[in-house]
N, C-alpha and C. Protein backbone atom coordinates (compact mmCIF):
# COMPACT_ATOMS: atom_id res chain seq x y z
N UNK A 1 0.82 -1.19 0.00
CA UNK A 1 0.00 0.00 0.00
C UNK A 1 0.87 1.26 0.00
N UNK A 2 2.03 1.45 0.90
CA UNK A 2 3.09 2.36 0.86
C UNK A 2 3.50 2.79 -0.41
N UNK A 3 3.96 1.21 -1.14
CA UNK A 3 4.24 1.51 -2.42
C UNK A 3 3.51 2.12 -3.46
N UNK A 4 2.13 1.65 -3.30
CA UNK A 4 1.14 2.35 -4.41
C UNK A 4 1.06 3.81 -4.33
N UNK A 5 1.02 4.53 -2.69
CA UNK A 5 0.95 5.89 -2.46
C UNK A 5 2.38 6.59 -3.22
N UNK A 6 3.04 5.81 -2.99
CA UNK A 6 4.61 6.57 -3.27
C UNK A 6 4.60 7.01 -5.12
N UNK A 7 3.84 6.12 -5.25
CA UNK A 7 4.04 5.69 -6.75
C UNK A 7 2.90 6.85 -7.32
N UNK A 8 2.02 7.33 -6.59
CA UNK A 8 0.93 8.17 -6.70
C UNK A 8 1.57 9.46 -6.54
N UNK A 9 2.34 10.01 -5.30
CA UNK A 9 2.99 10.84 -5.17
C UNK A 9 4.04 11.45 -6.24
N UNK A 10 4.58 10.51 -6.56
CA UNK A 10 5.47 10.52 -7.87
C UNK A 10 5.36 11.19 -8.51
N UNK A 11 4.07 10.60 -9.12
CA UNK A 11 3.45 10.78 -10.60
C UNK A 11 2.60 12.20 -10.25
N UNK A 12 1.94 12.92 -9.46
CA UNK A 12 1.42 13.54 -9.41
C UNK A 12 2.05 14.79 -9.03
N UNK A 13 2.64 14.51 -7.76
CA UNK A 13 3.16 15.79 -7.14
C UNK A 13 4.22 17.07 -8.57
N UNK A 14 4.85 16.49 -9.59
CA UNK A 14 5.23 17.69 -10.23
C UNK A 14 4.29 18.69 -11.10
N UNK A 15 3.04 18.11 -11.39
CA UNK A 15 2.00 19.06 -11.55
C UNK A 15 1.20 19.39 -10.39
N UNK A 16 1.38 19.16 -8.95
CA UNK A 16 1.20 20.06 -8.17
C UNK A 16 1.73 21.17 -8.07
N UNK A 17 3.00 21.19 -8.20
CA UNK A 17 3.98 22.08 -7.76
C UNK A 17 4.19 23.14 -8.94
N UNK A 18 4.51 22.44 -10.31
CA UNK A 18 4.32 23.28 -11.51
C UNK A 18 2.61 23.91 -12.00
N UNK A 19 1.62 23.24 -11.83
CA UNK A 19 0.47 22.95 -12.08
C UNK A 19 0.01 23.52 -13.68
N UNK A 20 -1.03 23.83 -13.82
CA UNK A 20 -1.81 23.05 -14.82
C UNK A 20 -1.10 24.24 -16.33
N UNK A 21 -0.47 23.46 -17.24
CA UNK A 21 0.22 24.97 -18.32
C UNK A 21 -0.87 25.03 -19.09
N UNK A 22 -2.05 24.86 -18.92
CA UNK A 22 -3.20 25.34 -19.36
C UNK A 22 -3.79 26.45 -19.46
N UNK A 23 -3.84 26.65 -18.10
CA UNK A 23 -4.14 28.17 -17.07
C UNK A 23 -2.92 29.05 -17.24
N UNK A 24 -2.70 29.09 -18.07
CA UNK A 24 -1.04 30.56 -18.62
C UNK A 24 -2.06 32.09 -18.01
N UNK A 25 -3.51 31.79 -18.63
CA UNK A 25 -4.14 33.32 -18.31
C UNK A 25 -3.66 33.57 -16.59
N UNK A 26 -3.90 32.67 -15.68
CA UNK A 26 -4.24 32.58 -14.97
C UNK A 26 -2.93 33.12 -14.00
N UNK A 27 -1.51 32.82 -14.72
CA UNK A 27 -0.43 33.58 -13.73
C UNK A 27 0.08 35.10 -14.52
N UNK A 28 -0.35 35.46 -15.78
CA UNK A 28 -1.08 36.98 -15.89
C UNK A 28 0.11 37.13 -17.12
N UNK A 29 0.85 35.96 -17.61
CA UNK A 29 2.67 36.31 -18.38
C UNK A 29 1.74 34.87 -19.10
N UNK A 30 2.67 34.84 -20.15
CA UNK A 30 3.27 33.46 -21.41
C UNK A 30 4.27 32.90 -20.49
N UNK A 31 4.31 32.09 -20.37
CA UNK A 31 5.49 30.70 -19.92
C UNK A 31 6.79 31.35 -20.72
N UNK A 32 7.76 31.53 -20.10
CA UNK A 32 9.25 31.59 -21.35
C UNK A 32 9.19 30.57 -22.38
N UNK A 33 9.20 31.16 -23.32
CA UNK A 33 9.20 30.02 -24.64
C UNK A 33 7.98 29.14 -24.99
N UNK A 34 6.75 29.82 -24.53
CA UNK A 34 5.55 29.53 -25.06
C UNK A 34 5.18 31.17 -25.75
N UNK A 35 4.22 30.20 -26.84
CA UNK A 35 3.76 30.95 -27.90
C UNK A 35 2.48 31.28 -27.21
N UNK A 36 1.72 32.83 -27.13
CA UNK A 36 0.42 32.74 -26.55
C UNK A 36 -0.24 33.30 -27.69
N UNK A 37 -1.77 32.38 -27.50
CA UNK A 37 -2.00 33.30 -29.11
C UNK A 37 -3.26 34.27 -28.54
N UNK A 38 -3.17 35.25 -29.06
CA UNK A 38 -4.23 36.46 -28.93
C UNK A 38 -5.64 36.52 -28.94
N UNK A 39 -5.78 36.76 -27.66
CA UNK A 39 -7.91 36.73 -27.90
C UNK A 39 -8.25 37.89 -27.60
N UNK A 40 -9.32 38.12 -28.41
CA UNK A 40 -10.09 39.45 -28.07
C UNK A 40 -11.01 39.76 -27.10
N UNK A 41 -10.78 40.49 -26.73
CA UNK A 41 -11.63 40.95 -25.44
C UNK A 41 -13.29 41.31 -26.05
N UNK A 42 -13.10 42.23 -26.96
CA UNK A 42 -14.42 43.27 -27.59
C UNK A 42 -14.41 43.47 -28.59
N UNK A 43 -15.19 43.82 -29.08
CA UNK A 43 -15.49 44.39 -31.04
C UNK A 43 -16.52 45.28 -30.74
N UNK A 44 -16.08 46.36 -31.25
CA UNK A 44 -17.81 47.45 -31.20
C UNK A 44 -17.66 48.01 -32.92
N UNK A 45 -18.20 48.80 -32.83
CA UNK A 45 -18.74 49.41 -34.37
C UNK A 45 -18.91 51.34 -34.22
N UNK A 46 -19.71 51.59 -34.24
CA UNK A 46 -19.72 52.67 -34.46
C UNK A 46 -21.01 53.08 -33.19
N UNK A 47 -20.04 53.47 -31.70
CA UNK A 47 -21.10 53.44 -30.64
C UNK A 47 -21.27 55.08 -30.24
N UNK A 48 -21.56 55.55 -29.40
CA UNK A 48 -21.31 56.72 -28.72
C UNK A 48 -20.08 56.54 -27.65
N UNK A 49 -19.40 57.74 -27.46
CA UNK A 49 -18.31 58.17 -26.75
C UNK A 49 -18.77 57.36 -24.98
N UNK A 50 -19.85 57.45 -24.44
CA UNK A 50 -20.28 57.09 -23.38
C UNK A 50 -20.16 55.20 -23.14
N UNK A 51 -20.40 54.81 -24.57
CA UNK A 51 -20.30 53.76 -24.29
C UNK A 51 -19.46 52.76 -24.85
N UNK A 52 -18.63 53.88 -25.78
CA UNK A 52 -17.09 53.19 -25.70
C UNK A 52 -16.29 53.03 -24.62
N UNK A 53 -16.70 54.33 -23.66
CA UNK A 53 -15.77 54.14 -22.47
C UNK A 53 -16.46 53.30 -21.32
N UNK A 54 -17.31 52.85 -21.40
CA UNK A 54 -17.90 51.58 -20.62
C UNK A 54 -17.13 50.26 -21.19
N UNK A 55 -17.40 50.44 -22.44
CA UNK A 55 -16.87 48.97 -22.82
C UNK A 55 -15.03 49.05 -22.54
N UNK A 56 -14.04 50.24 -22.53
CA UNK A 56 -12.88 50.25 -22.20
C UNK A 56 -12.78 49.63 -20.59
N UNK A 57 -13.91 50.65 -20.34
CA UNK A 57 -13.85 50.46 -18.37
C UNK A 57 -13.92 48.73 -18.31
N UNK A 58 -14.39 47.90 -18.70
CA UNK A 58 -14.57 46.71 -18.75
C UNK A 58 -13.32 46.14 -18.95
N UNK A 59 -12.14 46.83 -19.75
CA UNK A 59 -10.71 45.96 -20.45
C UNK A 59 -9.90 46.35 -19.39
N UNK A 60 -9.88 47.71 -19.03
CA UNK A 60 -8.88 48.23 -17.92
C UNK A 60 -9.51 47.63 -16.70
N UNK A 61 -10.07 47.30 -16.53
CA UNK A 61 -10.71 46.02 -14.89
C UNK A 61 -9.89 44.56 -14.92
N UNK A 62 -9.54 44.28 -16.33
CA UNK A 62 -9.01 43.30 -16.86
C UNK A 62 -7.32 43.70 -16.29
N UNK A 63 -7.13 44.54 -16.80
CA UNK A 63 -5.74 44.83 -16.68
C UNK A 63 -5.37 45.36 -15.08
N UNK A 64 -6.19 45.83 -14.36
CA UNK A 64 -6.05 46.01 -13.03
C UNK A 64 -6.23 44.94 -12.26
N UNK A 65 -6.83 43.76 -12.73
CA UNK A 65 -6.61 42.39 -11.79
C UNK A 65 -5.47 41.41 -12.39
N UNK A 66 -4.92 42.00 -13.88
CA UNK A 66 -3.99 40.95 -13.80
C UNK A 66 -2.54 41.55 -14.44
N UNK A 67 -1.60 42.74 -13.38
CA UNK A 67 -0.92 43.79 -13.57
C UNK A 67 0.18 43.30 -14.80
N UNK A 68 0.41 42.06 -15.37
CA UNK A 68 1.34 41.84 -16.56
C UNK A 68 0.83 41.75 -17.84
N UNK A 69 -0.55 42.36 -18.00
CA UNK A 69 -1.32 42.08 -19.09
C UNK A 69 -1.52 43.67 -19.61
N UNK A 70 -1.65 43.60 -21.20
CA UNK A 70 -1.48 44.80 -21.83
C UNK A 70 -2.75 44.92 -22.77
N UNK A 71 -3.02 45.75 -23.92
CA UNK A 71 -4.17 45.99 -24.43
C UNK A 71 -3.55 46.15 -25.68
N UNK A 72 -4.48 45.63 -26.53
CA UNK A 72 -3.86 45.76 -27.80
C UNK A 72 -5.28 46.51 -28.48
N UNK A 73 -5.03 47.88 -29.34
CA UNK A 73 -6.40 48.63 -29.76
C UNK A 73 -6.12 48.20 -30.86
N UNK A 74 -6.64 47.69 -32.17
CA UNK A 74 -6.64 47.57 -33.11
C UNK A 74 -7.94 48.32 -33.93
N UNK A 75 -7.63 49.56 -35.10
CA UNK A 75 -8.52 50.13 -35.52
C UNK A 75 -8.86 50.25 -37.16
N UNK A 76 -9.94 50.00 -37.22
CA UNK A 76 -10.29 49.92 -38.57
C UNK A 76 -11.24 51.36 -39.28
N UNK A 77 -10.92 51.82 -40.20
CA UNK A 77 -11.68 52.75 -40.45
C UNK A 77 -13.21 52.45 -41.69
N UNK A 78 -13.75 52.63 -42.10
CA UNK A 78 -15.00 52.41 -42.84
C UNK A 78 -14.52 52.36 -44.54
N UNK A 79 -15.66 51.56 -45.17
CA UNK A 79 -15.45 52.21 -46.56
C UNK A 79 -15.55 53.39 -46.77
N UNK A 80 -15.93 54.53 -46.03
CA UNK A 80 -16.11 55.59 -46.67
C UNK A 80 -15.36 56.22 -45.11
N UNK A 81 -13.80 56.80 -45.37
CA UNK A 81 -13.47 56.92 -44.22
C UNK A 81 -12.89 58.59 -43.94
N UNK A 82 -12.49 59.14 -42.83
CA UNK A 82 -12.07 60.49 -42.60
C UNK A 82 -10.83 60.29 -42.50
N UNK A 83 -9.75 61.20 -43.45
CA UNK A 83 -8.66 61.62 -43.03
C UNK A 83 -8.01 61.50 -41.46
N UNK A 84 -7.23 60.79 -40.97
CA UNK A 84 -6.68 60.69 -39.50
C UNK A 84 -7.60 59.78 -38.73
N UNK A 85 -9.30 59.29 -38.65
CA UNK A 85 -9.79 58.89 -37.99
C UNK A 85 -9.78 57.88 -37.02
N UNK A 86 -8.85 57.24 -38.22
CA UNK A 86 -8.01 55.30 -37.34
C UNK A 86 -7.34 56.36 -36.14
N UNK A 87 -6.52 56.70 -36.40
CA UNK A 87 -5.98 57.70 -34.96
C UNK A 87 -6.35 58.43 -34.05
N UNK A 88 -7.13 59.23 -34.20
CA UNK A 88 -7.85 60.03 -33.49
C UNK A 88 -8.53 59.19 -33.00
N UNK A 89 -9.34 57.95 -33.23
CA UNK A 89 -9.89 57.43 -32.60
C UNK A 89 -9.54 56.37 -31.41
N UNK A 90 -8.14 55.76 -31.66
CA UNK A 90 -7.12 55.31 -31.04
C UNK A 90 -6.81 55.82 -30.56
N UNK A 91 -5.79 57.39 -30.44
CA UNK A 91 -5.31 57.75 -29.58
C UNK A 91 -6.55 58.52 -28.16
N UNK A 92 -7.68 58.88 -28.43
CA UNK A 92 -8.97 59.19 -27.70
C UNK A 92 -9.27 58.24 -26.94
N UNK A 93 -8.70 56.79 -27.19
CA UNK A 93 -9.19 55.35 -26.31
C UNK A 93 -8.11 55.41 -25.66
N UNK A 94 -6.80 55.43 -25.56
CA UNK A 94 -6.08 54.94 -25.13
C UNK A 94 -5.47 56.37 -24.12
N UNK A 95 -5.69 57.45 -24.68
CA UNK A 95 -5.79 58.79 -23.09
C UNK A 95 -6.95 58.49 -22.24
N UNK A 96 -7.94 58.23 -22.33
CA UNK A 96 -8.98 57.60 -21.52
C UNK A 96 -8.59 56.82 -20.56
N UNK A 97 -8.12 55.39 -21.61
CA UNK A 97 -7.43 54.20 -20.38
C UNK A 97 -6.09 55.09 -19.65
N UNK A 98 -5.20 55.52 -20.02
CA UNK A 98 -4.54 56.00 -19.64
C UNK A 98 -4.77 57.11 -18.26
N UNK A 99 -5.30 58.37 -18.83
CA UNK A 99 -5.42 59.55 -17.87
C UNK A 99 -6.65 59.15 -16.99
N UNK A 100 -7.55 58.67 -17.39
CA UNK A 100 -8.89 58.54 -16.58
C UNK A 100 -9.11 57.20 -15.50
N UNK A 101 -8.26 55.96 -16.15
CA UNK A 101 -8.20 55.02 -15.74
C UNK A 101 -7.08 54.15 -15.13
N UNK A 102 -6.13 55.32 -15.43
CA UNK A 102 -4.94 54.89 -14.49
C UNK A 102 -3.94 53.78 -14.72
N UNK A 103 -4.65 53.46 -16.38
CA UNK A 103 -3.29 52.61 -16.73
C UNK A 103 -1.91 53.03 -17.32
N UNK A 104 -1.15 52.18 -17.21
CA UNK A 104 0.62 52.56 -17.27
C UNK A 104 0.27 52.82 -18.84
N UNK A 105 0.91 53.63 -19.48
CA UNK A 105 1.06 53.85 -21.17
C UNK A 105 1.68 52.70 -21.62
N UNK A 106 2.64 52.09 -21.34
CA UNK A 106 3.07 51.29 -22.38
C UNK A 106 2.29 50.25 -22.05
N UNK A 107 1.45 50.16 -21.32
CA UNK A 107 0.35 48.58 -21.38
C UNK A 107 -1.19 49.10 -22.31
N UNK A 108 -0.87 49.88 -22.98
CA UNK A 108 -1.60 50.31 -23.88
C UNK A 108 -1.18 50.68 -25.27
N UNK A 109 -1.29 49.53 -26.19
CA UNK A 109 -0.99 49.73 -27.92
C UNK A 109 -1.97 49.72 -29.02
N UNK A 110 -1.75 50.89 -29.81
CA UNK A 110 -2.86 50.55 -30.65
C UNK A 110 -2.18 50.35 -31.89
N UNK A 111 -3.11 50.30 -33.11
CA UNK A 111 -2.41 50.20 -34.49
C UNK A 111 -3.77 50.37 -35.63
N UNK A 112 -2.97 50.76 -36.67
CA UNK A 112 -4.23 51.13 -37.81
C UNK A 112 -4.32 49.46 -38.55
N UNK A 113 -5.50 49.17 -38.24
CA UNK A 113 -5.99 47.94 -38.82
C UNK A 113 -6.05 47.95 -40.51
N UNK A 114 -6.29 49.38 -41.09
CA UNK A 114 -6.81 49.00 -42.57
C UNK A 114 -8.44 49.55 -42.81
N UNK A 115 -8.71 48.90 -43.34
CA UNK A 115 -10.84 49.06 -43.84
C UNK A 115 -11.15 48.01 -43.73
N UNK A 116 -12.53 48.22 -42.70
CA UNK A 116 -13.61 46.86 -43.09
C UNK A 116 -14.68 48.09 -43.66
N UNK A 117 -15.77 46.67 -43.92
CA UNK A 117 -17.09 47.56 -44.25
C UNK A 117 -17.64 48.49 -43.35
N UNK A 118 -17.25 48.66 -41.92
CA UNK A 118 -17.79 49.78 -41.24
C UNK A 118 -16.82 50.13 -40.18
N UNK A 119 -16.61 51.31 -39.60
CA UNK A 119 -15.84 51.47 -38.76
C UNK A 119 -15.46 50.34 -37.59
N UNK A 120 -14.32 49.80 -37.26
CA UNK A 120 -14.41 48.77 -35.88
C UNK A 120 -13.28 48.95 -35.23
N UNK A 121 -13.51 48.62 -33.44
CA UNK A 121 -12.35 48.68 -33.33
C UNK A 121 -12.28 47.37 -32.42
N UNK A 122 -11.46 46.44 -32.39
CA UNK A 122 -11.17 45.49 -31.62
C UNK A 122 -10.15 45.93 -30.41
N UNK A 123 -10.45 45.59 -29.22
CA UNK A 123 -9.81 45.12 -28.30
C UNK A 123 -9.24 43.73 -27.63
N UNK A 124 -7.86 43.73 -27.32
CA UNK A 124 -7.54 42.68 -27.24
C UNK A 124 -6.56 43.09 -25.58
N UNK A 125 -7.19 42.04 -24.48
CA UNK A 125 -6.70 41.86 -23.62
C UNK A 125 -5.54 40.78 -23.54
N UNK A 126 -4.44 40.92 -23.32
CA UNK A 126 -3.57 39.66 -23.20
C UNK A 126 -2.42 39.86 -22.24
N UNK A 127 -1.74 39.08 -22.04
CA UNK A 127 -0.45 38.74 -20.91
C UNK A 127 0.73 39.47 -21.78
N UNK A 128 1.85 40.33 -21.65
CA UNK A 128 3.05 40.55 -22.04
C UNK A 128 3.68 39.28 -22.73
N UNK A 129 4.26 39.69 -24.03
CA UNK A 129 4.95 38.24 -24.76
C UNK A 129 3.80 37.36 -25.18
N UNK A 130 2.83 38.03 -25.39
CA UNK A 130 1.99 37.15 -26.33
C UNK A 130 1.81 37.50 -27.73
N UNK A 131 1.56 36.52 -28.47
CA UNK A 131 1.76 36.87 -30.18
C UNK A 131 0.80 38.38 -30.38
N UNK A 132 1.46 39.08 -30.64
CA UNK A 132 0.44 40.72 -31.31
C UNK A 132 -0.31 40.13 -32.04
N UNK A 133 -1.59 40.24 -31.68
CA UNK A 133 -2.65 39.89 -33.21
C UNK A 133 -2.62 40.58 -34.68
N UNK A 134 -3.08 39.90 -34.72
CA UNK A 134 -2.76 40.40 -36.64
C UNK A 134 -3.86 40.83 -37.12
N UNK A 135 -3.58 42.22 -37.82
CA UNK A 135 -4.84 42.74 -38.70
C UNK A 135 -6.02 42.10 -39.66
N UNK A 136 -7.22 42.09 -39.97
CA UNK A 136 -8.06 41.56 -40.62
C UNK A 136 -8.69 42.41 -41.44
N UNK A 137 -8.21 43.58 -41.95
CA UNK A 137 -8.99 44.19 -43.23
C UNK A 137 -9.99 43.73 -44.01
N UNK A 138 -10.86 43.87 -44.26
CA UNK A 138 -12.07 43.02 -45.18
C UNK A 138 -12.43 44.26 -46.74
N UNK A 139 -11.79 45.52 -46.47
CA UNK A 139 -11.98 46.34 -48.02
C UNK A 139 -10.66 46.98 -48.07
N UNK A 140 -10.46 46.77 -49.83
CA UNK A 140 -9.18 47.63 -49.76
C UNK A 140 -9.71 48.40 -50.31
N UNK A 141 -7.96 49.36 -49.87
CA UNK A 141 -7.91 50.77 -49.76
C UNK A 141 -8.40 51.17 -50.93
N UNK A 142 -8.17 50.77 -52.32
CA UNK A 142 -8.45 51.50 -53.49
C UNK A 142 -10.24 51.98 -53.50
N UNK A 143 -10.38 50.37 -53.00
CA UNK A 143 -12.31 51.14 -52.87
C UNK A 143 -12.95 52.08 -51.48
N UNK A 144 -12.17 52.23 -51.06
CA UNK A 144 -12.08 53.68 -50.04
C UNK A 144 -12.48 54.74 -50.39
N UNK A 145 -13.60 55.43 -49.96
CA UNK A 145 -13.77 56.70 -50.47
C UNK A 145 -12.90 57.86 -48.79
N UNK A 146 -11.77 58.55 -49.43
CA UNK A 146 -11.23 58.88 -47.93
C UNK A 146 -11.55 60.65 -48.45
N UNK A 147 -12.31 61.12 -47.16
CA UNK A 147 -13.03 62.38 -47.14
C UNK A 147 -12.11 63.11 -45.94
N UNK A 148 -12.28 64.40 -46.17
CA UNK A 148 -11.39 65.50 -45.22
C UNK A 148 -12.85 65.93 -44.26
N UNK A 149 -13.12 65.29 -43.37
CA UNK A 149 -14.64 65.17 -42.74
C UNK A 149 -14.27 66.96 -41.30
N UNK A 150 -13.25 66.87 -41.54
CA UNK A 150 -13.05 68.58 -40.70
C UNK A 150 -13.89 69.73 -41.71
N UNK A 151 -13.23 69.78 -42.90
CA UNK A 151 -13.81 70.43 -44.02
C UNK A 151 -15.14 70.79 -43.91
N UNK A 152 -15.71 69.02 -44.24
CA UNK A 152 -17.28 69.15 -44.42
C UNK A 152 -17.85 69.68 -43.35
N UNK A 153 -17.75 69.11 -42.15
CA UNK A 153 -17.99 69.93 -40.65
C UNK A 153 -18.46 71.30 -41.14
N UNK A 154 -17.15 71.90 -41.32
CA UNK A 154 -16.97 73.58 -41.19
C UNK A 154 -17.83 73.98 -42.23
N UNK A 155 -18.22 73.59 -43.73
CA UNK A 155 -19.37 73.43 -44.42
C UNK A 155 -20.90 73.08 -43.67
N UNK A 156 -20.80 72.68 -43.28
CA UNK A 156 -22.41 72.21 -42.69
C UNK A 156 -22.51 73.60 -41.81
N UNK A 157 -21.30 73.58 -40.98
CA UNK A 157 -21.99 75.00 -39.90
C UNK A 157 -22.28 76.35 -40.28
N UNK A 158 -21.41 76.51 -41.46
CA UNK A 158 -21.31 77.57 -42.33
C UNK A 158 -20.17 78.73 -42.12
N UNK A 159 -18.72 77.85 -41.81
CA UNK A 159 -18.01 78.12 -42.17
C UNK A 159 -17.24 78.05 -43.58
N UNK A 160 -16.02 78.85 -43.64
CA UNK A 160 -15.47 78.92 -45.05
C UNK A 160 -14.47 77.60 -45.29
């Protein structure tokens, strides 16, 4: 019976001690020399300012319970898109998380995704040293209609 326990102990106790490399989310990093692959937290579309920053407040809660994990903004602009908008709209998310929400800047990256059919922006919560996700464009640029949307503004109000 000694022997069977011993033999149980054995076999078991180094995934006690190491435990489960399943749960990688779970110690907040990638294992050295594991590949982590990228999941998204969110996808929105074209919301109001109020409830983009609800759905941020939701990623930075993420990142305040698990302090080695970073944000990846990935932004897409529309078929019919504004001059600067991928940015402006990125950098507007990420002073938010930043100044309002108290996260460190460099745990906050964004990047210009390209065009889908409508404005999007994905969020991606993940651990430091995990694979950067990769862009998914769905329209190219040539069928882009790209508008100077400051211009038109100042047109509509009845400026020159």
């Amino acid at each position: 019976m000694k022997f069977i326990f011993a033999i149980i102990i054995l076999c078991t106790g180094p995934m006690l001690i190491v435990g489960n490399p399943e749960n990688k989310e779970q110690v907040g990093q990638c294992p050295p020399g594991v590949i982590c692959d990228p999941t998204k937290f969110d996808e929105y579309h074209i919301i109001s300012w109020r409830d983009e920053k609800a759905r941020l407040d939701n990623a930075a809660i993420q990142l305040q319970r698990n302090p080695s994990y970073i944000i990846y903004l990935t932004v897409y602009a529309g078929r019919r898109a504004c001059i600067g908008e991928v940015q402006a709209r990125a950098v507007r998310a990420k002073n938010y998380l930043v100044d309002k929400r108290g996260i460190e800047a460099d745990r906050v990256l964004w990047k210009d995704g390209g065009y889908r059919e409508e404005e999007t922006v994905e969020v991606w919560v993940q651990p430091r040293g995990a694979v950067e996700p990769s862009t998914a464009p769905t329209v190219d640029k040539k069928d882009v209609q790209i508008v100077n949307c400051q211009q038109k503004q100042r047109r509509r109000r009845g400026h020159a």
